[in-house]
Protein backbone atom coordinates (compact mmCIF):
# COMPACT_ATOMS: atom_id res chain seq x y z
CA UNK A 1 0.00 0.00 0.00
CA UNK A 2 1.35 3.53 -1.06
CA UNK A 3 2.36 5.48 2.43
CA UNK A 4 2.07 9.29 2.00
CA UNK A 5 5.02 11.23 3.18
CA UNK A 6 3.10 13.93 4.67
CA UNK A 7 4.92 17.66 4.88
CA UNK A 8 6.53 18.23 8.12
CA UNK A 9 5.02 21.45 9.00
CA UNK A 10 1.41 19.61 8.46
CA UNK A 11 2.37 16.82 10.65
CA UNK A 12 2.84 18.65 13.91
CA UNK A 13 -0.22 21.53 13.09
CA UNK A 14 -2.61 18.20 12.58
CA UNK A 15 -1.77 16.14 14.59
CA UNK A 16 -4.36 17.29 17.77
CA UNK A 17 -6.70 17.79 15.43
CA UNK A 18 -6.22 13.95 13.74
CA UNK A 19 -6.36 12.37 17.28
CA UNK A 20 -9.60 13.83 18.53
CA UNK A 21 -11.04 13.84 15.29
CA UNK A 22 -10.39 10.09 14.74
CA UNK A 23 -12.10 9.34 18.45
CA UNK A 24 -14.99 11.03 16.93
CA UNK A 25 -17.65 9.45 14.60
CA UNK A 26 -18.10 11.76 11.55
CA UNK A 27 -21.66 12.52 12.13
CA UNK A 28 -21.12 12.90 16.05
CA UNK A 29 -21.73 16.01 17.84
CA UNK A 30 -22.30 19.30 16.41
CA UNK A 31 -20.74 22.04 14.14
CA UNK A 32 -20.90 25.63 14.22
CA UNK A 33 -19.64 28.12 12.46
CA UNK A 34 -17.89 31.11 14.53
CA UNK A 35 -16.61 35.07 13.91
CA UNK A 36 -14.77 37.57 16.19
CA UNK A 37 -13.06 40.26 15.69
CA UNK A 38 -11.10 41.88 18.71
CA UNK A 39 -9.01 45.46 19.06
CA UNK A 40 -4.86 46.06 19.74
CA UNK A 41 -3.68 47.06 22.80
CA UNK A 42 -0.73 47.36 24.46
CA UNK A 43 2.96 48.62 23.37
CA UNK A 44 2.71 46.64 20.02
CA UNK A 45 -1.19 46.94 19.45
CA UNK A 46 -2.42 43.80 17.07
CA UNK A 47 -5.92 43.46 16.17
CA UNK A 48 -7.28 40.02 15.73
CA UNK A 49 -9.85 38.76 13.26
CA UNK A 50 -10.97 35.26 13.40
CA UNK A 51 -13.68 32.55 11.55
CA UNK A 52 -14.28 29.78 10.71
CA UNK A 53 -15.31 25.68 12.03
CA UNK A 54 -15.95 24.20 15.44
CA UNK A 55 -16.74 20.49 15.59
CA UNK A 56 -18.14 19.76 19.23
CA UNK A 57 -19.28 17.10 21.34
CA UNK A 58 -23.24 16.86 21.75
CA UNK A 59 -25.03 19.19 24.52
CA UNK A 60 -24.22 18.35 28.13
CA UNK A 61 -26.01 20.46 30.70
CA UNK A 62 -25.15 23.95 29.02
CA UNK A 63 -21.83 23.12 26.89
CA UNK A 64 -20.40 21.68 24.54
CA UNK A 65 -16.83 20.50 24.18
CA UNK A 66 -14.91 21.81 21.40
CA UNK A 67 -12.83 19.03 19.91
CA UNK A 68 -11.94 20.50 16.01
CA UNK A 69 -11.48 24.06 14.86
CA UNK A 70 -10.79 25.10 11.18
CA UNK A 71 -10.62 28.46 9.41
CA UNK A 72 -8.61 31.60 9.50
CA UNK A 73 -7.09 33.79 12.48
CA UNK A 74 -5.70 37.01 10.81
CA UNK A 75 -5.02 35.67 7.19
CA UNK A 76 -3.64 32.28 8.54
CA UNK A 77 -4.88 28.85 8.77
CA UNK A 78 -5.97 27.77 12.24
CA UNK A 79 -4.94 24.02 12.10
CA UNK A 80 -6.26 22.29 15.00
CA UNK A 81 -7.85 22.61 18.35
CA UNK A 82 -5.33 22.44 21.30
CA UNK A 83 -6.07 19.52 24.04
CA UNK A 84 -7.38 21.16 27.36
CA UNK A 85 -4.47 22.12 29.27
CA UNK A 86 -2.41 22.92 26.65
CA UNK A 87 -2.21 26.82 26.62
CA UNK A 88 -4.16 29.68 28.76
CA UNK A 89 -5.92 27.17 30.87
CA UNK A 90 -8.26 26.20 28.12
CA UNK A 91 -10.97 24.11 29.11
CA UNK A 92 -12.51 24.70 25.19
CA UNK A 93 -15.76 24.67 26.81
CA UNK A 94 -18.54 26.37 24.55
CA UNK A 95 -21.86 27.71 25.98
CA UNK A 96 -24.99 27.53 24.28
CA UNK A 97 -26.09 31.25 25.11
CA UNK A 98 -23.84 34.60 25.91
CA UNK A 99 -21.20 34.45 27.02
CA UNK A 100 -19.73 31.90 24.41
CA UNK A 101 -16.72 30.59 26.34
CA UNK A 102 -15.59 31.04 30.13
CA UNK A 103 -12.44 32.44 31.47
CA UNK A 104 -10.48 29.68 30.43
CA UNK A 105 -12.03 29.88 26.79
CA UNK A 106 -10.91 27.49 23.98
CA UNK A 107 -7.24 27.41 22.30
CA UNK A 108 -6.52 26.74 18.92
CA UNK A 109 -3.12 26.03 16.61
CA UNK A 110 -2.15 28.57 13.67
CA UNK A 111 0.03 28.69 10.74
CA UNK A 112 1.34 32.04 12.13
CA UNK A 113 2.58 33.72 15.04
CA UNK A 114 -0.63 33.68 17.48
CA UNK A 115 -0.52 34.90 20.98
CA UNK A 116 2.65 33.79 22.21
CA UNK A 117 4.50 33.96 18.68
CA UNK A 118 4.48 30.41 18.90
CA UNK A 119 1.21 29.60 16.91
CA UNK A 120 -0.56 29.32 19.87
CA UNK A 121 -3.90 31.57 20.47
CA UNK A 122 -6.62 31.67 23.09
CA UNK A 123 -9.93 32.83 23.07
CA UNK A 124 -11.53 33.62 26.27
CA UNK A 125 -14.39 35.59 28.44
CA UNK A 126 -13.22 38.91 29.88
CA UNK A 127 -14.84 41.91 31.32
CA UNK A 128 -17.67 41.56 29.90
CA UNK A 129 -16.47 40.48 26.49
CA UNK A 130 -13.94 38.51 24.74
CA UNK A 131 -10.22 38.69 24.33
CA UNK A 132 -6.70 36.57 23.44
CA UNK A 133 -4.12 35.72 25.83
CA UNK A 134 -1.73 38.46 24.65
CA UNK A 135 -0.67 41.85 26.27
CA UNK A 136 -1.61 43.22 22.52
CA UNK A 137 -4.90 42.08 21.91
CA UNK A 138 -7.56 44.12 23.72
CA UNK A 139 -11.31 43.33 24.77
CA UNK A 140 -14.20 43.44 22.09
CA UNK A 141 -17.68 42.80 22.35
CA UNK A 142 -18.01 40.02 19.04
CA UNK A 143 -17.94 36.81 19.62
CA UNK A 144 -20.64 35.37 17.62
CA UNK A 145 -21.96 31.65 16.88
CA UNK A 146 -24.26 29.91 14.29
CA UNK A 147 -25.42 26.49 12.72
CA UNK A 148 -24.10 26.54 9.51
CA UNK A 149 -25.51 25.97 6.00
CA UNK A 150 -24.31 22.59 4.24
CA UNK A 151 -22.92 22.82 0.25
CA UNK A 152 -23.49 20.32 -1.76
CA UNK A 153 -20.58 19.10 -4.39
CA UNK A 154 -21.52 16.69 -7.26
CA UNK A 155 -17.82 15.05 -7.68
CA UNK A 156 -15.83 12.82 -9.97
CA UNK A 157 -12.48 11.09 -10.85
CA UNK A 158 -10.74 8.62 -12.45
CA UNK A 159 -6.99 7.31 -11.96
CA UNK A 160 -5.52 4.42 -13.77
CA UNK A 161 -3.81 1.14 -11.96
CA UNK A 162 -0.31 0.98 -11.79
CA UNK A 163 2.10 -1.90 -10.04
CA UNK A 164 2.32 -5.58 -10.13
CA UNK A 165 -1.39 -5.62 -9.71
CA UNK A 166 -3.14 -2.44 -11.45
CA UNK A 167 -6.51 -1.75 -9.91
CA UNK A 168 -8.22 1.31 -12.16
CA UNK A 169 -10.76 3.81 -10.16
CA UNK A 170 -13.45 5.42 -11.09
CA UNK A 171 -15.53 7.14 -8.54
CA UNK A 172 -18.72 9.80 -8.17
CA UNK A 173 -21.28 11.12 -5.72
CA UNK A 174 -22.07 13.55 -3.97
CA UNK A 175 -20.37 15.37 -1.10
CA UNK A 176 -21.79 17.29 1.99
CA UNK A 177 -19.58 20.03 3.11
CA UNK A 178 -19.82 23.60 5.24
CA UNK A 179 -18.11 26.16 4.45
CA UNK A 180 -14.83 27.19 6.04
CA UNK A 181 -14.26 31.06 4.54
CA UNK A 182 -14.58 31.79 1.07
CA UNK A 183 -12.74 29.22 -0.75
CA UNK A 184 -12.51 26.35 1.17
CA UNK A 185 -14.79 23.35 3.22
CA UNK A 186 -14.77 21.02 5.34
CA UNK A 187 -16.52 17.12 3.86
CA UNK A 188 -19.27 15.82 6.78
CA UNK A 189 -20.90 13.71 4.79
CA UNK A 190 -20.69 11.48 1.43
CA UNK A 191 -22.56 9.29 -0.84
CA UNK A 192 -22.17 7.75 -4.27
CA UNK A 193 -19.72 5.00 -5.75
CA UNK A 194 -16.32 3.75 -5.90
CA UNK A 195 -15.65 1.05 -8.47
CA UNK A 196 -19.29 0.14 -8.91
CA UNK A 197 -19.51 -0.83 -5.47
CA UNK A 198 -21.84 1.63 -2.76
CA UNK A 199 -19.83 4.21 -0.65
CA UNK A 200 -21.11 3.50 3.00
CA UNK A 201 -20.07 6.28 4.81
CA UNK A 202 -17.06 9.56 5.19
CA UNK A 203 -13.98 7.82 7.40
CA UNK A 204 -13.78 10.43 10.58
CA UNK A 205 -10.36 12.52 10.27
CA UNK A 206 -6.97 11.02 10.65
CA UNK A 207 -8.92 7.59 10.42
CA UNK A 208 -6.72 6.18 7.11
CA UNK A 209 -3.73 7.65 5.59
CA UNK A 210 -3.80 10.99 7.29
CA UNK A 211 -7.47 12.12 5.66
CA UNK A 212 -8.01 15.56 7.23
CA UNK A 213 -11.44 15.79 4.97
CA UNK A 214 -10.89 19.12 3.31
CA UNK A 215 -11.99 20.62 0.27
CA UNK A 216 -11.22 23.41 -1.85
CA UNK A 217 -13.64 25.00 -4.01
CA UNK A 218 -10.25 26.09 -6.76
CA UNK A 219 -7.86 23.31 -8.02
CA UNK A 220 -6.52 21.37 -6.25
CA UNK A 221 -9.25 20.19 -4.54
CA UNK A 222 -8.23 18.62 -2.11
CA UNK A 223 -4.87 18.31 0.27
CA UNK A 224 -1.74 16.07 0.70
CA UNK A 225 -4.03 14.34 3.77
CA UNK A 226 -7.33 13.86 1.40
CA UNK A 227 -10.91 13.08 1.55
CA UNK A 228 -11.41 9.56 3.14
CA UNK A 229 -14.37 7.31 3.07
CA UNK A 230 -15.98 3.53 3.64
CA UNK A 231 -16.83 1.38 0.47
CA UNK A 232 -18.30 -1.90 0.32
CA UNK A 233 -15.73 -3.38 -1.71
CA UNK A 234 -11.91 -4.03 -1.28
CA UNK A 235 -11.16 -0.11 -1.39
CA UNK A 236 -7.60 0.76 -1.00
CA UNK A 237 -6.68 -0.99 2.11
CA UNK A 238 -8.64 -4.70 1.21
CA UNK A 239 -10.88 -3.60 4.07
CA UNK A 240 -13.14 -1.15 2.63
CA UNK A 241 -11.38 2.05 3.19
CA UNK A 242 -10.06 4.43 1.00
CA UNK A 243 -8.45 7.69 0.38
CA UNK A 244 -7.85 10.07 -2.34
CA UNK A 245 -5.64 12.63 -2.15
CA UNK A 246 -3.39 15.55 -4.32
CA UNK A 247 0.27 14.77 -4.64
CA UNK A 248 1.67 18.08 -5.40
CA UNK A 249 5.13 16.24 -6.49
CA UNK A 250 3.42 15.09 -9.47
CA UNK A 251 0.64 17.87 -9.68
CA UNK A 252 -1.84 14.87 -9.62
CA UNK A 253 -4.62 13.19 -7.40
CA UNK A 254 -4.25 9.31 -6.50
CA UNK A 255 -4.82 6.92 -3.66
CA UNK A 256 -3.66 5.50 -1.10
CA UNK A 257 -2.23 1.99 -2.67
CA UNK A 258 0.31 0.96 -4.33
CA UNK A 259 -1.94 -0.45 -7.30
CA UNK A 260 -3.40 2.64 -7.81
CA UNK A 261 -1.57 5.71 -10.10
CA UNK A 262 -1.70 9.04 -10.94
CA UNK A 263 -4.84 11.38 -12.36
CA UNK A 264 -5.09 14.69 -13.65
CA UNK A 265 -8.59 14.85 -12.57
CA UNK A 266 -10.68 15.20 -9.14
CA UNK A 267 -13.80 17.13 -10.24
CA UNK A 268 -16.30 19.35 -8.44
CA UNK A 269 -19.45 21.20 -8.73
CA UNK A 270 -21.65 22.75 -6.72
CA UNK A 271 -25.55 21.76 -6.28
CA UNK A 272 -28.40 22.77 -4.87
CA UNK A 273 -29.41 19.65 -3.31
CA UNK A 274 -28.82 16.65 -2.10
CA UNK A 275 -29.75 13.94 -4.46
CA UNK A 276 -30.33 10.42 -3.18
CA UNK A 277 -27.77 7.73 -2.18
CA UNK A 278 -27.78 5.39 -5.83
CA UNK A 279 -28.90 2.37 -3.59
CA UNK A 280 -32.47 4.76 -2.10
CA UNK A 281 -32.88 5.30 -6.01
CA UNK A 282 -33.02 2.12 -6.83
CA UNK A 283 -34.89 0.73 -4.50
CA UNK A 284 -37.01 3.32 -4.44
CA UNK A 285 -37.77 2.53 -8.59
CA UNK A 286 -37.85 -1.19 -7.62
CA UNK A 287 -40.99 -0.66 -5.37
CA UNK A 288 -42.97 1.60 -7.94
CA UNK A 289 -44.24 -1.55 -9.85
CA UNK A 290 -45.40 -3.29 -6.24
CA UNK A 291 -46.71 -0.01 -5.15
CA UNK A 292 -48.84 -0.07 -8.97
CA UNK A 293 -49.81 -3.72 -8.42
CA UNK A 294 -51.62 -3.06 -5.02
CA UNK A 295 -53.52 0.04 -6.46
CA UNK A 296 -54.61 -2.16 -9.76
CA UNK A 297 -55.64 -5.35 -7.28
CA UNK A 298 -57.59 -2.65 -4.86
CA UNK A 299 -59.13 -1.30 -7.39
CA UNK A 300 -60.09 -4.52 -9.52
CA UNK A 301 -61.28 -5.80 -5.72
CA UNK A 302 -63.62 -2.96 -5.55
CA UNK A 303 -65.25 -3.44 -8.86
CA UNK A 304 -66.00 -7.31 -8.11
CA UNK A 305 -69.84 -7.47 -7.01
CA UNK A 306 -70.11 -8.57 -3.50
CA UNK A 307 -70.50 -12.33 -2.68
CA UNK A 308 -73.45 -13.58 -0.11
């Protein structure tokens, strides 16, 4: 089986968010989408403007656990959620009414400096607002949360076998996804076909080779890590898994196995609905004839003159 070499700066930002995530079914707990903005202060003022994905556990009492953030914190990727613990005291509690978070609030991995100019940032409740464990970020009153919209994505592709034992793929559905910012997704939910065979299910992320799920709406589509799902067939693994991924190397999307090679193509467009899984349609056209019978027997019933 091919074994990505995944970046080394991607490695250490995913890796919190690949643990929890894999602990966590796919369609477990909640999402929401979030937005703050907060002022400078200080010597070195910096103003902070932040949005984007939380993936939580379900409602207990009045909070949720946050255990997956995604999205942007002042032009840079946020790449993870932290584990409790790890930096301001963060409990990454989140409240299902104002205030949003407590004074230990919820911290959160960047590509970028952060609070502590290590990456690191953390969002908490203060004064009557919201600010970031830095001397230069001030107080603001935004802190905002929402259940967000899904997207649908009709998509396609097709790679040809390679090795001792080429295994062609051809594969096309549909995917659920919510948006991220203005280019880019996060996959919660799939349906469709791999190889003629029905795809059961999206693989939670960091459940095989690395899948962290996203999707971008511009080429390429999708990341080093990949969108990963369940099949019932062989898929990549011989157990029903599979991954599909961009391998900027060779400006091409494959999978994870050594059998399978390089594709130009992973296509995407955007619907306006869900259509059915192909296994509802067809079942769904296989009981229109037995639905027609019992209306034509009724009816033929109650023309037959009663019998004394």
């Amino acid at each position: 089986m091919r074994r990505k070499l995944l970046a080394n700066g991607l490695v250490s930002a995913l890796v919190v968010m690949v643990v929890l995530g894999a602990a966590t079914p796919a369609r477990a707990g909640q999402l929401f989408a979030f937005n703050y903005s907060l002022p400078g202060a200080g010597a070195t003022p910096m103003a902070v403007s932040a949005s984007g994905l939380f993936a939580t556990t379900d409602l207990v009492g009045s909070s949720y656990t946050i255990i997956g953030a995604w999205g942007t914190w002042n032009g840079t990727a946020i790449t993870g959620v932290s584990a409790p613990g790890t930096f301001g005291g963060n409990d990454n509690l989140l409240f299902s009414s104002n205030p949003f978070l407590d004074s230990n609030g919820v911290s959160f991995a960047v590509n970028g400096p952060g609070d502590d100019g290590l990456g690191d940032v953390n969002v908490y409740a203060s004064q009557g607002g919201y600010t970031e464990n830095s001397t230069n970020v001030g107080v603001g009153p935004n802190f905002s949360i929402a259940t967000p919209s899904p997207v649908y994505f009709n998509f396609s592709y097709s790679i040809p076998g390679t090795g001792t034992t080429p295994m062609d793929v051809s594969a096309s559905g549909i995917l659920t996804a919510f948006g991220i910012d203005a280019n880019s997704y996060l996959v919660r939910d799939i349906s469709g076909s791999w190889n003629g065979v029905n795809i059961l299910s999206l693989l939670s992320p960091g459940t095989f080779g690395g899948n962290d799920n996203l999707l971008f709406g511009a080429g390429p589509h999708l990341t080093a890590n990949g969108l990963g799902y369940a099949v019932n067939g062989v898929g990549d693994d011989g157990s029903g898994n599979v991954d599909v991924y961009y391998e900027a190397s060779q400006g091409s999307y494959t999978e994870d196995s050594t059998n399978v090679g390089e594709g130009p193509n992973f296509n995407i467009s955007q619907t306006d609905t869900e259509t059915p899984e192909p296994a509802s349609v067809t079942l769904l056209c296989a009981g229109i004839p037995f639905v027609l019978f019992l209306v034509r027997r009724r009816s033929r019933a109650q023309r037959l003159p009663e019998q004394k």
